[in-house]
C-alpha atoms as a PDB file:
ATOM      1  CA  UNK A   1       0.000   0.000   0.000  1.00  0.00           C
ATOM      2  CA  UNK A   2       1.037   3.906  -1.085  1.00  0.00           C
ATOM      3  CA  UNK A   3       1.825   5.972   2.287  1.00  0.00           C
ATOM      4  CA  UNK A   4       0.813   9.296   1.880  1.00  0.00           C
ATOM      5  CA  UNK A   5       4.235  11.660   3.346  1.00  0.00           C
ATOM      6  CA  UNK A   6       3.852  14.170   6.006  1.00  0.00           C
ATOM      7  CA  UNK A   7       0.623  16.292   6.116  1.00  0.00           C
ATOM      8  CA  UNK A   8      -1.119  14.272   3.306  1.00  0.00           C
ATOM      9  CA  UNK A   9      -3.736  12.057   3.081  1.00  0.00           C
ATOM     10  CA  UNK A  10      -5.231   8.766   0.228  1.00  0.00           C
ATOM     11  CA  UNK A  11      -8.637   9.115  -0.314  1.00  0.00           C
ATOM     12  CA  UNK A  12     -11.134   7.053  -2.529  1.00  0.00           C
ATOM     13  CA  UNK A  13     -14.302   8.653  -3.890  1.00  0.00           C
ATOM     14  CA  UNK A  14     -17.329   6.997  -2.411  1.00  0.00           C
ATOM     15  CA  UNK A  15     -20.808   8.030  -2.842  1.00  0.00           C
ATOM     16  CA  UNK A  16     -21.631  11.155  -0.652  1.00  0.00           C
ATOM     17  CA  UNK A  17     -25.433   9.680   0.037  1.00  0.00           C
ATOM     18  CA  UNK A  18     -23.970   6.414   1.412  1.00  0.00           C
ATOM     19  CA  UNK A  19     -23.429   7.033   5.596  1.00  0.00           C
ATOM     20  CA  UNK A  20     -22.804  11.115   5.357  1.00  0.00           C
ATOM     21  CA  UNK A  21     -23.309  12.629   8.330  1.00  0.00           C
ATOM     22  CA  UNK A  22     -23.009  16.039   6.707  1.00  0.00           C
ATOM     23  CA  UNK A  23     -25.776  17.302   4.181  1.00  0.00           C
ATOM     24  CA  UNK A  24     -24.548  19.222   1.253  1.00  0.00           C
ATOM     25  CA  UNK A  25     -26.925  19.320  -1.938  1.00  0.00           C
ATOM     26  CA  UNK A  26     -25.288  18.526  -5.227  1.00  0.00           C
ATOM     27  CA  UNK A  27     -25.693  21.647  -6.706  1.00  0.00           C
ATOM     28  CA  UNK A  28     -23.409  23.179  -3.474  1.00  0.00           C
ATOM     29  CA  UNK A  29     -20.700  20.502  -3.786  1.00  0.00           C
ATOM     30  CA  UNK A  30     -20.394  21.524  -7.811  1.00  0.00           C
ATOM     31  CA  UNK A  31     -20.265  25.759  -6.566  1.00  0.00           C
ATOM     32  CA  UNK A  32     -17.741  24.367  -4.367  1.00  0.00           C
ATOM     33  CA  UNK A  33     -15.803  22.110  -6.455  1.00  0.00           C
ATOM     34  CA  UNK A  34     -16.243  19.683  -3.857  1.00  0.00           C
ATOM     35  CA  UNK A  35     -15.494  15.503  -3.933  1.00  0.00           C
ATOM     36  CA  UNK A  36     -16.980  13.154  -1.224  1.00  0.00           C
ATOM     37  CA  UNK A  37     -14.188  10.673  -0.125  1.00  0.00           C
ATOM     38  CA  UNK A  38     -13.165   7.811   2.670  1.00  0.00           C
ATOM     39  CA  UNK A  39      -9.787   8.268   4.517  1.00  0.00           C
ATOM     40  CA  UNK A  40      -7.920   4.879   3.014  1.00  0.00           C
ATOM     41  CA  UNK A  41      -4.122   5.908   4.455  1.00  0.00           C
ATOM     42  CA  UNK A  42      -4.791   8.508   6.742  1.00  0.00           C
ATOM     43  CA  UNK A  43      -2.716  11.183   9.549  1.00  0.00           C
ATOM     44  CA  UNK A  44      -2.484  11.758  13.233  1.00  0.00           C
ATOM     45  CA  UNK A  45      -5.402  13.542  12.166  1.00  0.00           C
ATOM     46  CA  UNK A  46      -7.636  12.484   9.934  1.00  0.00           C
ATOM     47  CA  UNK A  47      -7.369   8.187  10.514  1.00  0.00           C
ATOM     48  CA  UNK A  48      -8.453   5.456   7.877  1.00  0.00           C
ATOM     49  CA  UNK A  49     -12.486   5.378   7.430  1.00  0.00           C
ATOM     50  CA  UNK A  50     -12.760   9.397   7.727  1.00  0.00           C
ATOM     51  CA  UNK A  51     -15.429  10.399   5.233  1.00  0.00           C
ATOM     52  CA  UNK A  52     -13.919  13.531   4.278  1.00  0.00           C
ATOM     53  CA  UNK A  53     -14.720  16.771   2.039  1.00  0.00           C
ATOM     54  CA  UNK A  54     -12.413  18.049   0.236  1.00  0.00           C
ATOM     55  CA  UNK A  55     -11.475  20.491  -3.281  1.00  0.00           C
ATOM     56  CA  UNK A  56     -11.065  18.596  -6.417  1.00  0.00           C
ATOM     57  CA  UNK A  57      -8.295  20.747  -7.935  1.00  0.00           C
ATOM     58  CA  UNK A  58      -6.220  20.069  -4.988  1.00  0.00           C
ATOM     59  CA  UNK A  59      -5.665  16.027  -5.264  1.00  0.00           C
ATOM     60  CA  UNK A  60      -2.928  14.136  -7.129  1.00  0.00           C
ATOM     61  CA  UNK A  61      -4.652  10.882  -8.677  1.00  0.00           C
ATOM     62  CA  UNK A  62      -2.294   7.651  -8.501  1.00  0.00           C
ATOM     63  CA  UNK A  63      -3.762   4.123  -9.399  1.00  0.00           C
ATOM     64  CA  UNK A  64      -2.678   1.323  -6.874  1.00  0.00           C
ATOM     65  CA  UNK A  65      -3.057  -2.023  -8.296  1.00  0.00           C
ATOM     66  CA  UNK A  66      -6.191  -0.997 -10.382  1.00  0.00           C
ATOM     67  CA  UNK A  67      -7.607   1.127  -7.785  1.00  0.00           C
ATOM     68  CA  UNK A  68      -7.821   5.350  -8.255  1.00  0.00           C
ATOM     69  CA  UNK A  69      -6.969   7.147  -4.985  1.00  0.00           C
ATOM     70  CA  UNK A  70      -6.135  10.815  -4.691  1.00  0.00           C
ATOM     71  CA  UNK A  71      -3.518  12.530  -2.532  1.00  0.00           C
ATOM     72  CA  UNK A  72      -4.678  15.348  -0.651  1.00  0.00           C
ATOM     73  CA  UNK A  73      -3.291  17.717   1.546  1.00  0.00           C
ATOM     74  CA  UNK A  74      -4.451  17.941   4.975  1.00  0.00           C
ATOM     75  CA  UNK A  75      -4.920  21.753   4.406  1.00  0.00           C
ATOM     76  CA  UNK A  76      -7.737  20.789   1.658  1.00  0.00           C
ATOM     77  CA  UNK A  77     -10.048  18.965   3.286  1.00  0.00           C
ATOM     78  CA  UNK A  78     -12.744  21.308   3.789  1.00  0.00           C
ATOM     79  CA  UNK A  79     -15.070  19.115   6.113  1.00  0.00           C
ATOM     80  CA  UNK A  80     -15.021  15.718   7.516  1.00  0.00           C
ATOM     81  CA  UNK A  81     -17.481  13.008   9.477  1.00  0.00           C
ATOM     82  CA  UNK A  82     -16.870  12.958  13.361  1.00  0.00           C
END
């Protein structure tokens, strides 16, 4: 598995309706350029199974063994599930 360096986190898109705690409507998420993701290598802040929020334009996407992740920076995750 990829380890995401310091301050960084590997996400995979999920589907934002599927266990959000947070409710933001599609048509905020697109004003936003907002994705809906789950925490798959996480931080001392943000651990593995996180749903988090985060800005589109700020991700790297990498493919693990056929899977598509992104790499996000701590600093661009704009809400998360508690």
């Amino acid at each position: 598995m990829i380890k995401p360096a310091e301050k960084r986190i590997i996400v995979k898109l999920v589907d934002k309706d599927s266990g959000s705690k947070l409710f933001l409507s599609n048509e905020s998420m697109m004003e936003h350029n907002l994705e809906y993701g789950e925490v798959v290598e996480g931080s001392d802040k943000y651990k593995a199974g996180t749903r988090v929020y985060y800005s589109k334009y700020s991700t790297a996407r990498i493919n693990d063994g056929g899977q598509e992740l992104f790499i996000i920076p701590e600093i661009d995750v704009m809400a998360y599930d508690a």
